[in-house]
PDB file of N, CA and C in Angstrom:
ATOM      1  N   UNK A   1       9.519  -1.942   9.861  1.00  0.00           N
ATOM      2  CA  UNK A   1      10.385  -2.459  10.899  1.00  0.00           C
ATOM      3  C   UNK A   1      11.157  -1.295  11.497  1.00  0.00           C
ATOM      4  N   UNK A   2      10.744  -0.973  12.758  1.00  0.00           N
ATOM      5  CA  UNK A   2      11.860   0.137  13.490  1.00  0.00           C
ATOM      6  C   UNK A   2      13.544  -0.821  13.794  1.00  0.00           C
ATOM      7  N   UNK A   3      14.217   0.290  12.964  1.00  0.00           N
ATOM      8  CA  UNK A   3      15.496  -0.323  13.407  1.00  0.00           C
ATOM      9  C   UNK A   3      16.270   0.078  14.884  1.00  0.00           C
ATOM     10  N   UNK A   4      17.395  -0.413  15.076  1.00  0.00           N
ATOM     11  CA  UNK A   4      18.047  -0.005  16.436  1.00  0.00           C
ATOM     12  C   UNK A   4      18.379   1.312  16.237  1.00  0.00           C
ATOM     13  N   UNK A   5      18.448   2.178  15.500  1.00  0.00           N
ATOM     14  CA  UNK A   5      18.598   3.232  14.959  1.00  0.00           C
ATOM     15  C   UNK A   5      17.635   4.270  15.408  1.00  0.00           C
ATOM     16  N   UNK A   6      16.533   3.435  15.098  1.00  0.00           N
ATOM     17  CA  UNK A   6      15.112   4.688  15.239  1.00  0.00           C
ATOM     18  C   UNK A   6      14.392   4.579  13.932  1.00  0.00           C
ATOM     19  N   UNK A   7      15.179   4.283  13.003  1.00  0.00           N
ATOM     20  CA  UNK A   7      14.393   4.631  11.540  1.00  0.00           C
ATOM     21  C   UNK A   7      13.733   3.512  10.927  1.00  0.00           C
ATOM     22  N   UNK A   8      12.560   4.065  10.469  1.00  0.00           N
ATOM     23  CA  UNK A   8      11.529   3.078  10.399  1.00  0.00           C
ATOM     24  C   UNK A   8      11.976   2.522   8.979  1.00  0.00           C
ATOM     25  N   UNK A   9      11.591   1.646   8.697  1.00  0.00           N
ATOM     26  CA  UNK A   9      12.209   0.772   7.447  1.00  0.00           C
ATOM     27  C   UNK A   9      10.847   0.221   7.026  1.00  0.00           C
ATOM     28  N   UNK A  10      10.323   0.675   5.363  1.00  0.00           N
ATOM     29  CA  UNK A  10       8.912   0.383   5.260  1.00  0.00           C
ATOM     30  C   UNK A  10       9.652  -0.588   3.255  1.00  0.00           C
ATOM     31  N   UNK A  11       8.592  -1.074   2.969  1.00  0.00           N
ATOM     32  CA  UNK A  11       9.514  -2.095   1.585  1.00  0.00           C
ATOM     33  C   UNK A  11       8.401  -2.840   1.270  1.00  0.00           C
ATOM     34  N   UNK A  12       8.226  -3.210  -0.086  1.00  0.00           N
ATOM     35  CA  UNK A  12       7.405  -4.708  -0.132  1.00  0.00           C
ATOM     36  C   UNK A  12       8.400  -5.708  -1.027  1.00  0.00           C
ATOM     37  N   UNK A  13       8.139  -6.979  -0.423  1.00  0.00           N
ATOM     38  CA  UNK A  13       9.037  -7.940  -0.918  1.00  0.00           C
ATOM     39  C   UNK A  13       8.371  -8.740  -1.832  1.00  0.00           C
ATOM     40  N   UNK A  14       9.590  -8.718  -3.381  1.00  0.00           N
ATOM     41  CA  UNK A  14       8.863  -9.223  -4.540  1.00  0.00           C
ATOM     42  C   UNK A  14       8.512 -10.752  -4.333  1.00  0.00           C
ATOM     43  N   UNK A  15       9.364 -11.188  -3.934  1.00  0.00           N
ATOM     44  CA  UNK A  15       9.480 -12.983  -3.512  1.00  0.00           C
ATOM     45  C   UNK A  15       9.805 -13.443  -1.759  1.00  0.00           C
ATOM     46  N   UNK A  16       8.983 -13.988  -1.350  1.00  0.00           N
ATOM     47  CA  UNK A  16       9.568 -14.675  -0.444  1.00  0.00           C
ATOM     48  C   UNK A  16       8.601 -16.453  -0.044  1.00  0.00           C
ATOM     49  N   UNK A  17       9.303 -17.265  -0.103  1.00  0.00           N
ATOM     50  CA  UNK A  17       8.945 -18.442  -0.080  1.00  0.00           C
ATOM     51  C   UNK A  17       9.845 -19.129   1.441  1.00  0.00           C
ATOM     52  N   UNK A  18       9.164 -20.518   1.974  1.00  0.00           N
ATOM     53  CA  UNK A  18       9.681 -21.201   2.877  1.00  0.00           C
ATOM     54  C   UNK A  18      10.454 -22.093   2.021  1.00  0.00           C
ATOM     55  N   UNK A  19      11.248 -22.695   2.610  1.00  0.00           N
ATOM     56  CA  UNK A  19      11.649 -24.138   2.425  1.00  0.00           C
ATOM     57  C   UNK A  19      12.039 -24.897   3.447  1.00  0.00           C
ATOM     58  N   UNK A  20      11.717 -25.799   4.062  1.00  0.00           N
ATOM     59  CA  UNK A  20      12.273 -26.592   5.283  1.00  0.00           C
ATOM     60  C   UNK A  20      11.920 -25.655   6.193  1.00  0.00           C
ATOM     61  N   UNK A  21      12.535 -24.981   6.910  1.00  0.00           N
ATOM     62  CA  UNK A  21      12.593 -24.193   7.886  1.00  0.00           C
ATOM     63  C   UNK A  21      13.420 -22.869   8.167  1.00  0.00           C
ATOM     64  N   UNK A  22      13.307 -22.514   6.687  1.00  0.00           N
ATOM     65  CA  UNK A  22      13.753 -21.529   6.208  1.00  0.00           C
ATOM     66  C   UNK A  22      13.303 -20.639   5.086  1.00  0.00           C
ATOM     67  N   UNK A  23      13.206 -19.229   5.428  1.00  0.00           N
ATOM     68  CA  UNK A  23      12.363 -18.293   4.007  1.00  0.00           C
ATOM     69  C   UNK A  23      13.793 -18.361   3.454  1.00  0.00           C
ATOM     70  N   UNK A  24      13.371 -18.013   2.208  1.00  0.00           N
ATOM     71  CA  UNK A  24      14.310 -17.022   1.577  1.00  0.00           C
ATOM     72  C   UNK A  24      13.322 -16.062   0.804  1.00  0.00           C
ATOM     73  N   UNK A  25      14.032 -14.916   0.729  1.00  0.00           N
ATOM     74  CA  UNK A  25      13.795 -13.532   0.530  1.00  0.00           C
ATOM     75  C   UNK A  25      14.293 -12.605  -1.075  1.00  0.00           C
ATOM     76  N   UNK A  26      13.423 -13.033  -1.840  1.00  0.00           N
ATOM     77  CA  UNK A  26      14.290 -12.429  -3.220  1.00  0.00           C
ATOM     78  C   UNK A  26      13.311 -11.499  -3.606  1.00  0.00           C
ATOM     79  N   UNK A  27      14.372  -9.802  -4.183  1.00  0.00           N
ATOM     80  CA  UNK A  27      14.631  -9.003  -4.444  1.00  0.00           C
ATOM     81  C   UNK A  27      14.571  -9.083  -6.189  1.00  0.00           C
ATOM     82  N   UNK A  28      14.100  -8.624  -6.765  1.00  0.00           N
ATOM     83  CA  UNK A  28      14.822  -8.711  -8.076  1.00  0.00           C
ATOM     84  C   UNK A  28      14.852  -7.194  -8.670  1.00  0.00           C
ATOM     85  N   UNK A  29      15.909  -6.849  -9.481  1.00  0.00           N
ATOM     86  CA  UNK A  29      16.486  -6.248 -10.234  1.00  0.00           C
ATOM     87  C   UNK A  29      16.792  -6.075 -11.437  1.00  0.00           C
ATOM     88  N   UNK A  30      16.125  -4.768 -12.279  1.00  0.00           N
ATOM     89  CA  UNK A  30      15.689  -4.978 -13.691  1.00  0.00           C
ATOM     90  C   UNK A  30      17.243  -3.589 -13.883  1.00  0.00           C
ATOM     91  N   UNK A  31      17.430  -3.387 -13.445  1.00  0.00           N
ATOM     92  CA  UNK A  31      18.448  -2.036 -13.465  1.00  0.00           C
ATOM     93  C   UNK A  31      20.018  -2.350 -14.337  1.00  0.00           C
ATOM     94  N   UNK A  32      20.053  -1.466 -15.269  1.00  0.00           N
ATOM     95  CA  UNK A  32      21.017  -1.425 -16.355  1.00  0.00           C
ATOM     96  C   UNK A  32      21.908  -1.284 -15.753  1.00  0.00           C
ATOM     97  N   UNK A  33      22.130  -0.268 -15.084  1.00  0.00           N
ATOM     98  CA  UNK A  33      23.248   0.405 -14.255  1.00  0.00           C
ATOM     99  C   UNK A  33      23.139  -0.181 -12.555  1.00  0.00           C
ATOM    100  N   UNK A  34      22.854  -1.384 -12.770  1.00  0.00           N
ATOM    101  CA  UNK A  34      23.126  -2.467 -11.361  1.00  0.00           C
ATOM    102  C   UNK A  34      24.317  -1.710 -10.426  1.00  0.00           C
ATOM    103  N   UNK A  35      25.460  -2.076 -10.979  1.00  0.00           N
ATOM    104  CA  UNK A  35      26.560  -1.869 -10.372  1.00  0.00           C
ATOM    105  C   UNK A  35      26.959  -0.649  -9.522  1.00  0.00           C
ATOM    106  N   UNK A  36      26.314   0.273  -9.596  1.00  0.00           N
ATOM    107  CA  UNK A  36      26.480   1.542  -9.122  1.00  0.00           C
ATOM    108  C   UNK A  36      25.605   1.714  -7.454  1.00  0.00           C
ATOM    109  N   UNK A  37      24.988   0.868  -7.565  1.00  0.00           N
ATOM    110  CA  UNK A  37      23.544   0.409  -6.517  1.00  0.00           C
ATOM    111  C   UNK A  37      23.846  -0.546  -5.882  1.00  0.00           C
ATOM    112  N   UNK A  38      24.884  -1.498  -6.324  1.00  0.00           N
ATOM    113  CA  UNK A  38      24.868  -2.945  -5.354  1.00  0.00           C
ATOM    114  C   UNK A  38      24.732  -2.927  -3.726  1.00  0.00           C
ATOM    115  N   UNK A  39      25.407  -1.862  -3.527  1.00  0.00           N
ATOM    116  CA  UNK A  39      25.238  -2.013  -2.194  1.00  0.00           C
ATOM    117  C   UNK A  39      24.021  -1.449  -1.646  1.00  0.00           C
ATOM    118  N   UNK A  40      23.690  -0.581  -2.082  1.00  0.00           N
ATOM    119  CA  UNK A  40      22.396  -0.306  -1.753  1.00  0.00           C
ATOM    120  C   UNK A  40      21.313  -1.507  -1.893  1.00  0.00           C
ATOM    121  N   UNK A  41      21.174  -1.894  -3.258  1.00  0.00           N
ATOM    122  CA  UNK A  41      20.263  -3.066  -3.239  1.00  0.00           C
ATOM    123  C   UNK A  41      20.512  -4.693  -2.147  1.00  0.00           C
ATOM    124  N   UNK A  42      21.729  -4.481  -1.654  1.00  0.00           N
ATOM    125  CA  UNK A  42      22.334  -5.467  -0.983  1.00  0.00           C
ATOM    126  C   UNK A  42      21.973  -5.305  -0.002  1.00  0.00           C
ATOM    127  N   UNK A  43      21.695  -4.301   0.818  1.00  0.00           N
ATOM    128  CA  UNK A  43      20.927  -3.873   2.268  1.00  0.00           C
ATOM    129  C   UNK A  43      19.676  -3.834   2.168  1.00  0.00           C
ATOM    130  N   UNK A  44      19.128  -3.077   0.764  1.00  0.00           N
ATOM    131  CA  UNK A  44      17.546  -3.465   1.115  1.00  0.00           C
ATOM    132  C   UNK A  44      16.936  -4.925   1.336  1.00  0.00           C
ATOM    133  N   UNK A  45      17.602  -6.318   0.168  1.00  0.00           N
ATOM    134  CA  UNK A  45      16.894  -7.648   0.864  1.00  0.00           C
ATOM    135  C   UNK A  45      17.722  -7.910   2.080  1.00  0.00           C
ATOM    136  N   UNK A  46      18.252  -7.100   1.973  1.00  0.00           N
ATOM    137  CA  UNK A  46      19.004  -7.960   3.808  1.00  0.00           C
ATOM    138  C   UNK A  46      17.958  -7.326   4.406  1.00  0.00           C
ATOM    139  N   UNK A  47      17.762  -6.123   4.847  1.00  0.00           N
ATOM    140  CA  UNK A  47      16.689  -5.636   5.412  1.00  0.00           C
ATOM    141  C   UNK A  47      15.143  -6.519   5.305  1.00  0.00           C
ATOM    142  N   UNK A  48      14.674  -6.277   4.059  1.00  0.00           N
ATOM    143  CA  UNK A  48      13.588  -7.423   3.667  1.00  0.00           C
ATOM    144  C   UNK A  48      13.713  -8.652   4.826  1.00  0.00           C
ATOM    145  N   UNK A  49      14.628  -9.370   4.354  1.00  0.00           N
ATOM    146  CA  UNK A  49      14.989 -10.615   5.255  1.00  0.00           C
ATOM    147  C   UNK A  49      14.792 -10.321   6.544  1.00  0.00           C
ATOM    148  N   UNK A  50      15.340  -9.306   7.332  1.00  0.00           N
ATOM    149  CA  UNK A  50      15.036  -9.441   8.512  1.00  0.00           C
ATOM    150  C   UNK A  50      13.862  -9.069   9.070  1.00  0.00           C
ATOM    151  N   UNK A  51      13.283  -8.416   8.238  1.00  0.00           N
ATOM    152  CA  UNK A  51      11.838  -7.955   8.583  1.00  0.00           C
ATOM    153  C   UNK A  51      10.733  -9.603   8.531  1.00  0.00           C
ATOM    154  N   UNK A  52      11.279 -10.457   7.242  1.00  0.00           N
ATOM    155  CA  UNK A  52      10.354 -11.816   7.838  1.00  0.00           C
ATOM    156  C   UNK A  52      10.814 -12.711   8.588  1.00  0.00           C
ATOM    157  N   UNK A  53      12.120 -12.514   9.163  1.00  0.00           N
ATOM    158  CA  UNK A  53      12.659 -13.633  10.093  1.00  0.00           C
ATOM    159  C   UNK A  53      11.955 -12.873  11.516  1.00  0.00           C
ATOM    160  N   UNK A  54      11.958 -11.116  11.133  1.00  0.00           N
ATOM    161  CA  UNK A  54      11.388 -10.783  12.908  1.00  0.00           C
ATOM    162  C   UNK A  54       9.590 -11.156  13.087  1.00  0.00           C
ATOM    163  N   UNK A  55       8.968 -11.223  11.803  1.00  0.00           N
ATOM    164  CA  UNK A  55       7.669 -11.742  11.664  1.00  0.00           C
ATOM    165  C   UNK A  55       7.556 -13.139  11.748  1.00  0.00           C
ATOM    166  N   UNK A  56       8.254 -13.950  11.555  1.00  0.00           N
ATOM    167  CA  UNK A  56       8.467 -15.342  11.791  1.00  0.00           C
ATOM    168  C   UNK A  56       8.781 -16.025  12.779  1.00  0.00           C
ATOM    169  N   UNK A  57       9.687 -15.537  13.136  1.00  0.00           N
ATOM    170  CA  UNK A  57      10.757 -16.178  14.244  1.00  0.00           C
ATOM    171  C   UNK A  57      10.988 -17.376  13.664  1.00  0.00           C
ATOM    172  N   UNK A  58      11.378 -17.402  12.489  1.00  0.00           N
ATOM    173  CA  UNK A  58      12.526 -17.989  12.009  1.00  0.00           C
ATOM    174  C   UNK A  58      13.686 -17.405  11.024  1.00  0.00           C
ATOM    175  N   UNK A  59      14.358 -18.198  10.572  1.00  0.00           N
ATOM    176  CA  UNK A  59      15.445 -18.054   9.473  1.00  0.00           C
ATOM    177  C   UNK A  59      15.243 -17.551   8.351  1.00  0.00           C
ATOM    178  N   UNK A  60      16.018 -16.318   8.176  1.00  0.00           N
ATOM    179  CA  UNK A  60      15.343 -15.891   6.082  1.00  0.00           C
ATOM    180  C   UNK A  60      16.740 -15.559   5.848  1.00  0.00           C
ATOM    181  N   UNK A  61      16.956 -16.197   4.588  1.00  0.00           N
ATOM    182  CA  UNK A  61      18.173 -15.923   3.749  1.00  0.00           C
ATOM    183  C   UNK A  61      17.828 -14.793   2.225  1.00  0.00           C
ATOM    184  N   UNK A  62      18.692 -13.810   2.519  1.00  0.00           N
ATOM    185  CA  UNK A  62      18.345 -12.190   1.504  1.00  0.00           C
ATOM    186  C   UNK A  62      19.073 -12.794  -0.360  1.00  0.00           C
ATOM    187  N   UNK A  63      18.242 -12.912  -1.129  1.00  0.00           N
ATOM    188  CA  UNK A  63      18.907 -13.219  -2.490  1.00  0.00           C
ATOM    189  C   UNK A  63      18.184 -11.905  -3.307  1.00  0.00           C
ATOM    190  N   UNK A  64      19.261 -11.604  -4.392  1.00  0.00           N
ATOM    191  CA  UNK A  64      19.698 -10.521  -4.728  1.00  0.00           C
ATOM    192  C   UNK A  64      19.814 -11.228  -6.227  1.00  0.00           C
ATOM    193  N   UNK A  65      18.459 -10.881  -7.026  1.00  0.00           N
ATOM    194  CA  UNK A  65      18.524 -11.687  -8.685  1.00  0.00           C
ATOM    195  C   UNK A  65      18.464 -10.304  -9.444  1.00  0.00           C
ATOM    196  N   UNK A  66      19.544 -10.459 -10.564  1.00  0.00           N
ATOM    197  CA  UNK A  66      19.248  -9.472 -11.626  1.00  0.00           C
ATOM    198  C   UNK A  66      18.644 -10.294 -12.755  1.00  0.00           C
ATOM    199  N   UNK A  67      17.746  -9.232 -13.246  1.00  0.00           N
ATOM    200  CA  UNK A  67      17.188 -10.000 -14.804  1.00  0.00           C
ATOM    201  C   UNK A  67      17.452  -9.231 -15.683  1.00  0.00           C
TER     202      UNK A  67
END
């Protein structure tokens, strides 16, 4: 996905499913040291997400699971 930026944004998404009329988009996270990353990992499924709502043209909601 080229962003408004210029920079190309490349990713594969572990989960993404419909429901109704809506994806959602999950990320998951095996990382000990989570906390140090949140935000980082918090932009990549947001990113994710928008990359299948711009392939869709619909709605994707970004979820963010640690295991």
């Amino acid at each position: 996905m080229l962003q408004a930026d210029g920079v190309l944004a490349e990713g594969v998404v572990d989960l993404a499913f419909r429901e109704g009329e809506e994806w959602w988009v999950v990320d998951f996270k095996t990382d000990r040291q989570l906390e140090g990353a949140l935000d980082v990992y918090r932009r990549q499924v947001q990113l994710y997400a928008e990359m299948v709502s711009a392939a869709t043209s619909e709605p994707a909601r970004a979820v963010l699971l640690r295991l």
